[in-house]
N, C-alpha and C. Protein backbone atom coordinates (compact mmCIF):
# COMPACT_ATOMS: atom_id res chain seq x y z
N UNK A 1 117.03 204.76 52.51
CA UNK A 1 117.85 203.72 53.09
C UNK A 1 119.28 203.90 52.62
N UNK A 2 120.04 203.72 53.79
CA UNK A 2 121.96 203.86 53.19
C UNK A 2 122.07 202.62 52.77
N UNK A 3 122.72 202.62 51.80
CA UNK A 3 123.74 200.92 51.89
C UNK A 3 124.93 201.48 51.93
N UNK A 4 125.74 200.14 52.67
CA UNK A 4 126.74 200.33 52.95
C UNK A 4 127.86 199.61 52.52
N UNK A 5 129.19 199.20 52.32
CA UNK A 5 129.79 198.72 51.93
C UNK A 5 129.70 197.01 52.00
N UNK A 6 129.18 196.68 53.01
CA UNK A 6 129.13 195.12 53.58
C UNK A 6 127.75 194.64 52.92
N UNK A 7 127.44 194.95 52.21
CA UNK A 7 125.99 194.84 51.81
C UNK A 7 126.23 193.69 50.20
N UNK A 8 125.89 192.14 50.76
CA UNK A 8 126.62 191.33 49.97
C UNK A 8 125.46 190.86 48.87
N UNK A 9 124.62 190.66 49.02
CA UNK A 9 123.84 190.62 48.06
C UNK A 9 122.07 191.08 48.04
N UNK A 10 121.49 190.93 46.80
CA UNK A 10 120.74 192.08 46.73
C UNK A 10 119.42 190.84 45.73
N UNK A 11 118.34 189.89 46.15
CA UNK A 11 117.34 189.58 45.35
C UNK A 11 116.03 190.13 45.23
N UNK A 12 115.49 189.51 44.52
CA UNK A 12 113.85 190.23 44.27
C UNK A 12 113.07 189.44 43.79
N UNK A 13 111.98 189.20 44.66
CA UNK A 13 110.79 188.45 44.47
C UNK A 13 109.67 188.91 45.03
N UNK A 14 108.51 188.38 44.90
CA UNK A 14 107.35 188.78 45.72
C UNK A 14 107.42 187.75 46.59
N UNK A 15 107.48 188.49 47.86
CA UNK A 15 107.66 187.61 49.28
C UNK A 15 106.33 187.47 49.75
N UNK A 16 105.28 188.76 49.56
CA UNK A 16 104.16 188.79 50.39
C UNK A 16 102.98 188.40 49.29
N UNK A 17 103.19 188.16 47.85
CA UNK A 17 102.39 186.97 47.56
C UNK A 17 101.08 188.29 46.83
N UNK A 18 101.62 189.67 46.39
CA UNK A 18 100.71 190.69 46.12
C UNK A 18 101.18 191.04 44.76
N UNK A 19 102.13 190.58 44.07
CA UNK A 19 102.39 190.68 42.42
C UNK A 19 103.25 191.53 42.19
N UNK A 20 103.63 192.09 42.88
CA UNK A 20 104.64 193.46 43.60
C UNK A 20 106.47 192.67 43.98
N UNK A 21 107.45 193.39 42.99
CA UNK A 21 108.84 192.48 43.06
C UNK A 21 109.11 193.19 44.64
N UNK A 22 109.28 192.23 45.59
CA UNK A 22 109.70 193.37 46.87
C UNK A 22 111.42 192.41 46.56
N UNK A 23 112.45 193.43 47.45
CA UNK A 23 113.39 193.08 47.86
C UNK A 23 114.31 192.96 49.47
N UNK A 24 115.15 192.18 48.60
CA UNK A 24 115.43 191.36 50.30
C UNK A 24 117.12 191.59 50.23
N UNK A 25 117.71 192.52 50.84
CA UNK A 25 119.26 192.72 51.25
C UNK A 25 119.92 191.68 52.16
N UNK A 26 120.99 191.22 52.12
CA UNK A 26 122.52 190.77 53.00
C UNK A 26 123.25 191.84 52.94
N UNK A 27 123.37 191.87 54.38
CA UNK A 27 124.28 192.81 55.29
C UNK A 27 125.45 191.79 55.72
N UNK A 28 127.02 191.70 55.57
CA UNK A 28 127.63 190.56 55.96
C UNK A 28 128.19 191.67 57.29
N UNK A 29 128.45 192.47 57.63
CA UNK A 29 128.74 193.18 58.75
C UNK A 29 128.21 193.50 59.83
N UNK A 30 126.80 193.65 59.62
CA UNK A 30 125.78 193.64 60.82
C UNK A 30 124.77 192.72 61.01
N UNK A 31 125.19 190.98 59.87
CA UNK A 31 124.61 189.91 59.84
C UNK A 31 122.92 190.25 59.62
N UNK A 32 122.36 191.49 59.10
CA UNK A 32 121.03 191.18 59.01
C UNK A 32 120.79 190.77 57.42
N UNK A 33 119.68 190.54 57.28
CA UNK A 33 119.01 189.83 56.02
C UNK A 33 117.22 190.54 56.27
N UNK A 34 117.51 191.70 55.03
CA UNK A 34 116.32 192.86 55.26
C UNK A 34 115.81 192.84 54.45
N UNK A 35 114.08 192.45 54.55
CA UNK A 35 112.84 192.61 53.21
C UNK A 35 112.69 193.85 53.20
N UNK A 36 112.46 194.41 51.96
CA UNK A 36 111.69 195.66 51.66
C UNK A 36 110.50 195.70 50.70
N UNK A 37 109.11 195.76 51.36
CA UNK A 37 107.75 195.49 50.53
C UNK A 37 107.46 196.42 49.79
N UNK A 38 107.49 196.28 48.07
CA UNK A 38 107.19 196.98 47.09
C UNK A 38 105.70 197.72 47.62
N UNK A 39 105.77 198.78 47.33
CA UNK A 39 104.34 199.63 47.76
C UNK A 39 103.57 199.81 46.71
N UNK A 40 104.17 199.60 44.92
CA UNK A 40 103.59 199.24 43.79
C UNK A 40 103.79 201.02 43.12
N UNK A 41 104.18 202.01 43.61
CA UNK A 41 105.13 202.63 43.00
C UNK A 41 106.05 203.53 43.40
N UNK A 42 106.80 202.37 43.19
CA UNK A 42 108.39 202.54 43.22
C UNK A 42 108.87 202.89 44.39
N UNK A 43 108.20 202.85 45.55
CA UNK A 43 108.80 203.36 47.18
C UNK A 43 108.55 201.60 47.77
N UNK A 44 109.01 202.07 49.35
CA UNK A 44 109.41 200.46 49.50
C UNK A 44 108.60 200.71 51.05
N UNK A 45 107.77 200.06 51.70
CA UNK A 45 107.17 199.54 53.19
C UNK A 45 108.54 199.92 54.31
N UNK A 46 108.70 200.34 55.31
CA UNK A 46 110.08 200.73 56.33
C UNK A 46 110.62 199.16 56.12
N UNK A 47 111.60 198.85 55.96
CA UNK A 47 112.32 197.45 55.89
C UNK A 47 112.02 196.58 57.08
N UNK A 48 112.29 194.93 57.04
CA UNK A 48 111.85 194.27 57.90
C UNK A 48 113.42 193.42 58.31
N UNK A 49 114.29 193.43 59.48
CA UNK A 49 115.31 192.84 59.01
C UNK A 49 115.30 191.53 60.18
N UNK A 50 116.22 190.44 59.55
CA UNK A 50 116.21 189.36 60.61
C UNK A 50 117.62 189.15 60.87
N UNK A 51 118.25 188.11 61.63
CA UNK A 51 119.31 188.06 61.55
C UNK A 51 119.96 186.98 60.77
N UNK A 52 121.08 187.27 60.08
CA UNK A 52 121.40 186.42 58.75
C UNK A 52 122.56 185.36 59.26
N UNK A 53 123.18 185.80 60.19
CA UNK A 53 124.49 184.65 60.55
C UNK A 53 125.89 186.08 60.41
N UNK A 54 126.71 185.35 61.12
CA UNK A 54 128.12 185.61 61.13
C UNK A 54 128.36 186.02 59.73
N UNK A 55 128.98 187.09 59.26
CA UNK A 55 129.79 187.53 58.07
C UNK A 55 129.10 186.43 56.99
N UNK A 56 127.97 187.26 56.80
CA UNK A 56 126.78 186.54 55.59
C UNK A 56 127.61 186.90 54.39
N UNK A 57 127.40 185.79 53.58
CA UNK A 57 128.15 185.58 52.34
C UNK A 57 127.14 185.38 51.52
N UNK A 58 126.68 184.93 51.51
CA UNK A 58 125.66 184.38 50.07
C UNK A 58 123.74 184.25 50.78
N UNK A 59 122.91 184.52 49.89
CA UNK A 59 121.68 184.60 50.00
C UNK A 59 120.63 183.81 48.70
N UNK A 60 119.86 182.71 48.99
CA UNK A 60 119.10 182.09 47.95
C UNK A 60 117.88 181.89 48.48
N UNK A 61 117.19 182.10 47.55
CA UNK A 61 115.74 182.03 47.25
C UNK A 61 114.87 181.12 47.25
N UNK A 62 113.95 180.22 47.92
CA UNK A 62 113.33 179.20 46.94
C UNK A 62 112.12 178.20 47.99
N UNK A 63 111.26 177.90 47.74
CA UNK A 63 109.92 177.49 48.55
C UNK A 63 110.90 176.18 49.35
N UNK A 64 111.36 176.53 50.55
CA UNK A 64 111.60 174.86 51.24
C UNK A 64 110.60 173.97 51.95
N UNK A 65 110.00 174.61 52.27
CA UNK A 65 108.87 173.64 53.05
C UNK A 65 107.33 173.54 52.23
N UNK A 66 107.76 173.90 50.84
CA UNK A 66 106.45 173.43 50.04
C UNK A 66 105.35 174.41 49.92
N UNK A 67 104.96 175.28 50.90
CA UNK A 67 103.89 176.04 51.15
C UNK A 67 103.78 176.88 50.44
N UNK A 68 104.50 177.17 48.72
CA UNK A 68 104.48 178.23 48.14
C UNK A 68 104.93 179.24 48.05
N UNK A 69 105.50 179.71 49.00
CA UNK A 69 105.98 180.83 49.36
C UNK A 69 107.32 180.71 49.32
N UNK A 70 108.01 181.88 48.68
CA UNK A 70 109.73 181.72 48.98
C UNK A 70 110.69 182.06 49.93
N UNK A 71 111.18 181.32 50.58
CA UNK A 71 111.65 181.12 51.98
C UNK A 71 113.10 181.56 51.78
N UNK A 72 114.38 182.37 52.34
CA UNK A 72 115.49 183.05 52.26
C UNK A 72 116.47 182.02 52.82
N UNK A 73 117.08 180.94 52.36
CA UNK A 73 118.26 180.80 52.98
C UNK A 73 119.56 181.42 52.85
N UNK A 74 120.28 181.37 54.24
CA UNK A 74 121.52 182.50 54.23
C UNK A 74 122.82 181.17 54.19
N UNK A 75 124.18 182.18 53.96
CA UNK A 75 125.11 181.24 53.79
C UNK A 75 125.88 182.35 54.31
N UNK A 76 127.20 182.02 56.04
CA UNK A 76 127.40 182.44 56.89
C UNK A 76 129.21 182.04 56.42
N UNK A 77 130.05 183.03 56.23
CA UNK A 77 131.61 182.57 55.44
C UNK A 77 132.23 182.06 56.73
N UNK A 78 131.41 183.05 58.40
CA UNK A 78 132.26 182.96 59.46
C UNK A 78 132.64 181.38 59.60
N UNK A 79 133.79 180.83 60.21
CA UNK A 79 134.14 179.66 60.58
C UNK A 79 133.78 178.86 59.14
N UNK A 80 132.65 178.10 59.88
CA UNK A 80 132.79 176.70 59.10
C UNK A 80 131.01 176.39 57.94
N UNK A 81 130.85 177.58 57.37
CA UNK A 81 130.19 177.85 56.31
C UNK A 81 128.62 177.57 57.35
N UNK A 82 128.04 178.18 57.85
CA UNK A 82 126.36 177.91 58.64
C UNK A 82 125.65 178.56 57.92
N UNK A 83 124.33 177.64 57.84
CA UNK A 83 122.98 177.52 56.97
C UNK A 83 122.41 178.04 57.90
N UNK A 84 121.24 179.38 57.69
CA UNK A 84 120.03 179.53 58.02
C UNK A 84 118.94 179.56 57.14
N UNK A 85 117.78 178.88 57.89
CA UNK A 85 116.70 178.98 56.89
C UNK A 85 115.68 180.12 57.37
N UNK A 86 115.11 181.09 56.78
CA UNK A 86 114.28 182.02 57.53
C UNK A 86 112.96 181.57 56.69
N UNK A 87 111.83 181.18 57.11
CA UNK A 87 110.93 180.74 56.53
C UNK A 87 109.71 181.91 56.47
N UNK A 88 109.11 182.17 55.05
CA UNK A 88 108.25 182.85 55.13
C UNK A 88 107.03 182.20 55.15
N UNK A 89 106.12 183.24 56.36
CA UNK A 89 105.44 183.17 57.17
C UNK A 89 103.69 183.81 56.47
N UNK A 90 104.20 184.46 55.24
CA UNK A 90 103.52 185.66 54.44
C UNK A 90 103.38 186.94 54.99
N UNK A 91 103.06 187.47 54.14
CA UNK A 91 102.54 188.96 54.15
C UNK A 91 103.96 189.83 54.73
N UNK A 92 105.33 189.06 54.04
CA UNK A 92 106.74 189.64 54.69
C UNK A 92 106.94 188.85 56.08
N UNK A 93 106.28 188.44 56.85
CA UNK A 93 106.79 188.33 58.28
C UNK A 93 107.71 186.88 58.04
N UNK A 94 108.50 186.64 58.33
CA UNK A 94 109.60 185.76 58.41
C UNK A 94 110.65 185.10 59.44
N UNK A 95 110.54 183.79 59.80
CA UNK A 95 110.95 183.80 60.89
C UNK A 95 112.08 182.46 60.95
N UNK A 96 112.68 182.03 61.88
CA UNK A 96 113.94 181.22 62.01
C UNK A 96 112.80 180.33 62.51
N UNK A 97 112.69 178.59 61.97
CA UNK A 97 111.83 177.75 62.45
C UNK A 97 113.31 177.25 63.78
N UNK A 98 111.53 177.55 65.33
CA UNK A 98 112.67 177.19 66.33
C UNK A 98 113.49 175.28 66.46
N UNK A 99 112.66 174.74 65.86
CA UNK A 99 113.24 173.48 65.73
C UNK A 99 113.97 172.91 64.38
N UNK A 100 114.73 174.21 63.72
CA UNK A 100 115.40 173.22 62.76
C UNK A 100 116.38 174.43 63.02
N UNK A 101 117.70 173.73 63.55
CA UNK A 101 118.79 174.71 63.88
C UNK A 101 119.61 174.82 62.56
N UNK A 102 120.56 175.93 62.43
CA UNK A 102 121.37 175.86 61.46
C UNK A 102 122.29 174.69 61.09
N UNK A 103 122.61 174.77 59.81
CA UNK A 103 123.70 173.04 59.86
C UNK A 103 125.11 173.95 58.99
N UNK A 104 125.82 172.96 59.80
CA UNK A 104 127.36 173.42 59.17
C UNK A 104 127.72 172.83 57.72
N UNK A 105 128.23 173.40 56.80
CA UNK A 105 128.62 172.42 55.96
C UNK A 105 129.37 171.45 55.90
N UNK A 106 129.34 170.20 55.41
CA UNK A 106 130.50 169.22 55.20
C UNK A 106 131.93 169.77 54.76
C-alpha cells in the first residue's frame, strides 16, 4: 500500500472483533477512510475503504450505538466542520447509517 501525503490520520483497533489490532487510515484528499484487517502476521486483508467527507481532518474511535463494536467517526475541515458516523457492521464491513445524516458543527 502507498501512502501518500494527505493521509491525516492513522488508528488501531480490532474492528472485526478477532483479537487482531487491524487499522483504519484518513485520506483528507481523496476523502476515503480505509480498514486494513490484521491477518495475525504482520500482513494486512486488501483494504476496505468508505467515504470520509470533504478534506477529512480528524478520525475517532468509539462504540456509538452500544453494540460493542467500534464505530469510526470522521471530522470533515471542508466548509463548516461535517460529522460522519460509519457504523460497524462486524467482521470489517462498515457502513453510513442511511437515516442519520451528517451534522454540521455549531
Amino acid at each position: 500500500m502507498q501512502l501518500k501525503t494527505s493521509l491525516r490520520d492513522i488508528d488501531v483497533t480490532d474492528v472485526n472483533g478477532d483479537g487482531l489490532a487491524d487499522v483504519i487510515l484518513g485520506d483528507s484528499d481523496n476523502r476515503w477512510v480505509c480498514i486494513l484487517l490484521s491477518e495475525g502476521d504482520g500482513s494486512f486483508a486488501p483494504r476496505q475503504c468508505f467515504e470520509g467527507g470533504s478534506e477529512l481532518s480528524d478520525i475517532a474511535l468509539g462504540d456509538a450505538n452500544g453494540d460493542g463494536r467500534p464505530d469510526i467517526l470522521t471530522v470533515s475541515s471542508f466548509r463548516d466542520h461535517v460529522f460522519h458516523l460509519l457504523l460497524n457492521k462486524g467482521h470489517g464491513r462498515t457502513t453510513l447509517p442511511p437515516t442519520a445524516p451528517s451534522r454540521r458543527a455549531p
